[in-house]
Protein backbone atom coordinates (compact mmCIF):
# COMPACT_ATOMS: atom_id res chain seq x y z
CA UNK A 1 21.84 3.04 -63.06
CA UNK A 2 22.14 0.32 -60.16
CA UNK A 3 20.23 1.03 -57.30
CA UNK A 4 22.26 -0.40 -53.65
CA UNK A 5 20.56 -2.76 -51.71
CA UNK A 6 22.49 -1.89 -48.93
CA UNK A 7 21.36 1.64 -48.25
CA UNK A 8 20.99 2.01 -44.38
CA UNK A 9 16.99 3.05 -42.98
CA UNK A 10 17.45 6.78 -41.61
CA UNK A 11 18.24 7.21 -37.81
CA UNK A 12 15.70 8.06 -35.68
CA UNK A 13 15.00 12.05 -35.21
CA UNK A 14 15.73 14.07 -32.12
CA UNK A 15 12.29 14.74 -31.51
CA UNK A 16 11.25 10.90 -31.92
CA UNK A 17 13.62 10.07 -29.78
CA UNK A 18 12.96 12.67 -26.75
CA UNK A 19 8.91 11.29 -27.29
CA UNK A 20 9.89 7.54 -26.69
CA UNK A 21 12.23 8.96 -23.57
CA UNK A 22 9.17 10.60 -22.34
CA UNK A 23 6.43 8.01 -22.93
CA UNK A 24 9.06 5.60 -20.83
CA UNK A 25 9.34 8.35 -17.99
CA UNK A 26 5.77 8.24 -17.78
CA UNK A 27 5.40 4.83 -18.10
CA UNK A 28 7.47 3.93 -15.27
CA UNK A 29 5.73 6.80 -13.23
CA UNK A 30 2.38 5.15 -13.84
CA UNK A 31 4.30 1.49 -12.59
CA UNK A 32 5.80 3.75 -9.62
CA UNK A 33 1.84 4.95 -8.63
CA UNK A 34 0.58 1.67 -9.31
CA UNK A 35 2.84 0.18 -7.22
CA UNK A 36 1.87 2.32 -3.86
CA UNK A 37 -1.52 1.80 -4.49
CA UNK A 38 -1.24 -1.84 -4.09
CA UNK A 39 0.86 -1.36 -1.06
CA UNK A 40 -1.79 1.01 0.60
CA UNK A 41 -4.54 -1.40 -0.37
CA UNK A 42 -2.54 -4.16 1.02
CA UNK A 43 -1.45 -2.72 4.46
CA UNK A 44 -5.07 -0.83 4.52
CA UNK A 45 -6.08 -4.52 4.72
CA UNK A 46 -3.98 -5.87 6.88
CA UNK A 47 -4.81 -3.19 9.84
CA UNK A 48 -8.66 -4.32 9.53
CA UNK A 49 -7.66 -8.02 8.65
CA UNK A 50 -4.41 -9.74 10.01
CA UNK A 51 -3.00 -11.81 7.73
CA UNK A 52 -4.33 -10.20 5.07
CA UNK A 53 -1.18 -9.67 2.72
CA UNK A 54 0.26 -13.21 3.51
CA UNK A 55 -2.79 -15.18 2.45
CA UNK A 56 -3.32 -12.66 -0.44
CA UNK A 57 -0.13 -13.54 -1.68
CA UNK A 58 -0.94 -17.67 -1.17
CA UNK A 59 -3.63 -16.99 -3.57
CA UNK A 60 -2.01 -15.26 -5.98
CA UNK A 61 0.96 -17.96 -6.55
CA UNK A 62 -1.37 -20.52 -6.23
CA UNK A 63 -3.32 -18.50 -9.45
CA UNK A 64 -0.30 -18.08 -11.16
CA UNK A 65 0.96 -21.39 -11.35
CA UNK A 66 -2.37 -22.51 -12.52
CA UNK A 67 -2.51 -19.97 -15.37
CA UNK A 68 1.04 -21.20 -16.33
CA UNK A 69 -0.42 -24.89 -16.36
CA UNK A 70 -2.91 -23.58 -18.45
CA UNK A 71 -0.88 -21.67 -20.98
CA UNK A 72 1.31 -24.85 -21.13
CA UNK A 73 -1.46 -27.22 -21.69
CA UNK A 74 -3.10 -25.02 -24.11
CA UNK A 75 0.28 -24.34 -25.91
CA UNK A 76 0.74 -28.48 -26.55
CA UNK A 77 -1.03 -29.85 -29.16
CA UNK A 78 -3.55 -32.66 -28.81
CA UNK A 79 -2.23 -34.53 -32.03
CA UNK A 80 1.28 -33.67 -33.18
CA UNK A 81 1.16 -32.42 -36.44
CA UNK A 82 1.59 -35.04 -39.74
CA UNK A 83 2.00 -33.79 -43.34
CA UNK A 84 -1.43 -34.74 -45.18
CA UNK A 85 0.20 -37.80 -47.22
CA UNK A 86 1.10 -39.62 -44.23
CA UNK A 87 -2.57 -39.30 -42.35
């Protein structure tokens, strides 16, 4: 007897599929609440500091190109790598 190599992996079930439906409801919930939190923070902030949101947002591209810079230059290798016979 010859076993087929091209048997297809099962579909996912009902069930699994309603619980990954759910889990990405919830998950953009969470991202929804997360969201207004930052936004109350933010214009909390700005009522007790003007300018508050604008420099906070300076900062933050500022940080984020750095990190990028970072990831980059840690990404690159110092020496590019040789096979062993030609070192």
């Amino acid at each position: 007897m010859i076993k087929q190599d091209n048997q297809q992996a099962p579909k996912p079930s009902r069930l699994l599929q309603e619980q990954i439906t759910s889990l990405q409801r919830e998950d953009e919930t969470l991202y929804n609440i997360l969201a207004v939190d930052v936004w109350a923070l933010a214009k909390t902030m700005d009522e007790f500091q003007p300018g508050f949101w604008s420099a906070f947002m300076k900062n933050r591209e500022k940080a984020l190109k750095r990190f990028i810079a970072e990831a980059i230059k840690k990404n690159k290798s110092t020496e590019p790598k040789r096979p062993p016979f030609l070192s």
